[in-house]
Protein backbone atom coordinates (compact mmCIF):
# COMPACT_ATOMS: atom_id res chain seq x y z
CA UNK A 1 140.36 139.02 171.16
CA UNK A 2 141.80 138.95 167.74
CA UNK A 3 139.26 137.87 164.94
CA UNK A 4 141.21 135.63 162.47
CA UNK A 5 141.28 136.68 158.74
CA UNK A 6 139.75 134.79 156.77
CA UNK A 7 136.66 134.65 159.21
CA UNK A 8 137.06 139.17 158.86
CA UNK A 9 136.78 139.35 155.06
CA UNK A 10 133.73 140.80 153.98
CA UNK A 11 132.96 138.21 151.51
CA UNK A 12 134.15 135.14 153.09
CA UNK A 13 131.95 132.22 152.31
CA UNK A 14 130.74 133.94 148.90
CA UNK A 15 131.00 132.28 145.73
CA UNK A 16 131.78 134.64 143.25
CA UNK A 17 131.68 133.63 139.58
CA UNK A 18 135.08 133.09 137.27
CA UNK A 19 134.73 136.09 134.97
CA UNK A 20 136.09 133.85 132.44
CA UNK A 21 133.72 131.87 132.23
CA UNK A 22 131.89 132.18 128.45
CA UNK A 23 128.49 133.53 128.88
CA UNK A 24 126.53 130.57 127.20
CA UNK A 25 128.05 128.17 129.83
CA UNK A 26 125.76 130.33 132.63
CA UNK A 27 122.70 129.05 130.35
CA UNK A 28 123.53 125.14 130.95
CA UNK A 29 121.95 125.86 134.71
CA UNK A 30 118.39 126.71 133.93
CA UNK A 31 118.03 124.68 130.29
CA UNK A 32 119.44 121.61 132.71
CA UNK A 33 116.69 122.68 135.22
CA UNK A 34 113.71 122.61 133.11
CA UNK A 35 115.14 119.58 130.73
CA UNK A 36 115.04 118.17 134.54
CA UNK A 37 111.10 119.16 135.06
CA UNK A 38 110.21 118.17 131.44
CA UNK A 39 111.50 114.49 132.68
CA UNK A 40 109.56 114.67 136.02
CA UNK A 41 106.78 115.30 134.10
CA UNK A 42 107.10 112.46 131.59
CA UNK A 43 107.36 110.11 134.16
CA UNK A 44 104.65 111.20 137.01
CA UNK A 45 102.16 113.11 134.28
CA UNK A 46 100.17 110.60 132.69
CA UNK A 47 98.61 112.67 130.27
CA UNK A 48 102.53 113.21 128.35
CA UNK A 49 102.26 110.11 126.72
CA UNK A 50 98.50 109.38 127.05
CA UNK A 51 98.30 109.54 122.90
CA UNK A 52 101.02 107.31 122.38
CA UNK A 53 101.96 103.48 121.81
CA UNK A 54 102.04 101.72 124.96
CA UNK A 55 105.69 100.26 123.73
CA UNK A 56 106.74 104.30 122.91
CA UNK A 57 105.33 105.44 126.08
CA UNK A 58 107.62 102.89 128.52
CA UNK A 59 110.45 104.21 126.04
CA UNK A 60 110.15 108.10 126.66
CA UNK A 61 109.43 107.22 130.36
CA UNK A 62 112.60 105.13 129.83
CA UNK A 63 114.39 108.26 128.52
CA UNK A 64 113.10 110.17 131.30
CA UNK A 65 114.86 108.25 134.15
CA UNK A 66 118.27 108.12 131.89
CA UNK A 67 117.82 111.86 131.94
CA UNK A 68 117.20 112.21 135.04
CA UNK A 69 120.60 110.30 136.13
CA UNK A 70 122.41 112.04 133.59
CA UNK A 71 121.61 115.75 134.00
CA UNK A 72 123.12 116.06 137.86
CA UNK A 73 126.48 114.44 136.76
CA UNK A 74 126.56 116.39 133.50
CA UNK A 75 126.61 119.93 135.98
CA UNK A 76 128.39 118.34 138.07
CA UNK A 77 131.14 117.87 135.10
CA UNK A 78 130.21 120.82 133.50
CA UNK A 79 132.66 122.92 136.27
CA UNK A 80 135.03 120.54 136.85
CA UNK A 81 138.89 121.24 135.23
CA UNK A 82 140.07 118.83 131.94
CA UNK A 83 142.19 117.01 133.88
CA UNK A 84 139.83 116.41 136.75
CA UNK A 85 137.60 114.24 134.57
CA UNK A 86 140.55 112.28 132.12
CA UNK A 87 139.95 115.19 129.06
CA UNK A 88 143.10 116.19 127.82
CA UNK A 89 141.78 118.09 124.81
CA UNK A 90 145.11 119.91 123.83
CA UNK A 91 146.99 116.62 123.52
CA UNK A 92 144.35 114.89 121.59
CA UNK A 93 144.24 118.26 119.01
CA UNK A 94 147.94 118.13 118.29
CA UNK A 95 149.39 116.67 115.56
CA UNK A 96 151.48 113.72 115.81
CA UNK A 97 150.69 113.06 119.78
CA UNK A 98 150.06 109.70 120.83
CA UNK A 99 146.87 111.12 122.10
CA UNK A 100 145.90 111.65 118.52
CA UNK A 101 147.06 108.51 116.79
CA UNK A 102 145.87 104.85 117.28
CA UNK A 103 148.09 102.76 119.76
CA UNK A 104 150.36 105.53 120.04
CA UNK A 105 151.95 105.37 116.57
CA UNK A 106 153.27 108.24 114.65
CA UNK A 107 151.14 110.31 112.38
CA UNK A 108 152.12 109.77 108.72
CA UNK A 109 149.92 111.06 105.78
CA UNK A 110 147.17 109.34 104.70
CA UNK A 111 147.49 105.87 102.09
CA UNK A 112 145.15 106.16 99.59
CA UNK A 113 142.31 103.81 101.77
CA UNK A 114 142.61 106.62 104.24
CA UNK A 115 144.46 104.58 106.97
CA UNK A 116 147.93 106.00 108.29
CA UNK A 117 151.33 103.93 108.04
């Protein structure tokens, strides 16, 4: 019985990290993880807001839930590719692109009230 090959490799079904990936970006995991406990806390601890303004407190506990939606999809985005999520940062860096200039018109240098013609 012949064993296929990807089901043989030693390190099939291991993740192994890009090595380009910049070392700060490895630090979004755990700061996103305890930004993610801070906001549990805020909203089930009732002592977090116990010294504020009742109007204050339903606004951090607010803040909380926002935070709480936010942070998943933020890692989520955090590994996906530019183009996988609509960011084409080297168009909208050059010069003269249509990603760069207001309903696609051509850069010109600036008037003196700091609009383009």
């Amino acid at each position: 019985m012949r064993v296929p090959a990807e089901a043989s490799a030693p390190d099939a079904g291991v993740v192994t990290a890009d090595p380009s990936t910049p070392w700060w970006l490895w630090l979004s995991v755990p700061i996103a993880t305890l930004a993610i406990g801070a906001s549990l806390s805020g909203i089930f601890v009732d002592s977090v807001y116990a010294r504020e303004t009742e109007n204050f407190a339903a606004q951090g506990v607010g803040q909380d839930i926002a935070n709480l939606i936010a942070y998943p999809i933020l890692l989520l985005l955090e590994d996906a590719e530019p183009s996988e999520v609509g960011a084409h940062r080297s168009a909208a860096r050059r010069p003269g692109s249509a990603a760069s200039c207001p309903r696609g018109s051509q850069a010109g240098p600036p008037t003196t009230t700091g609009h383009r013609t």
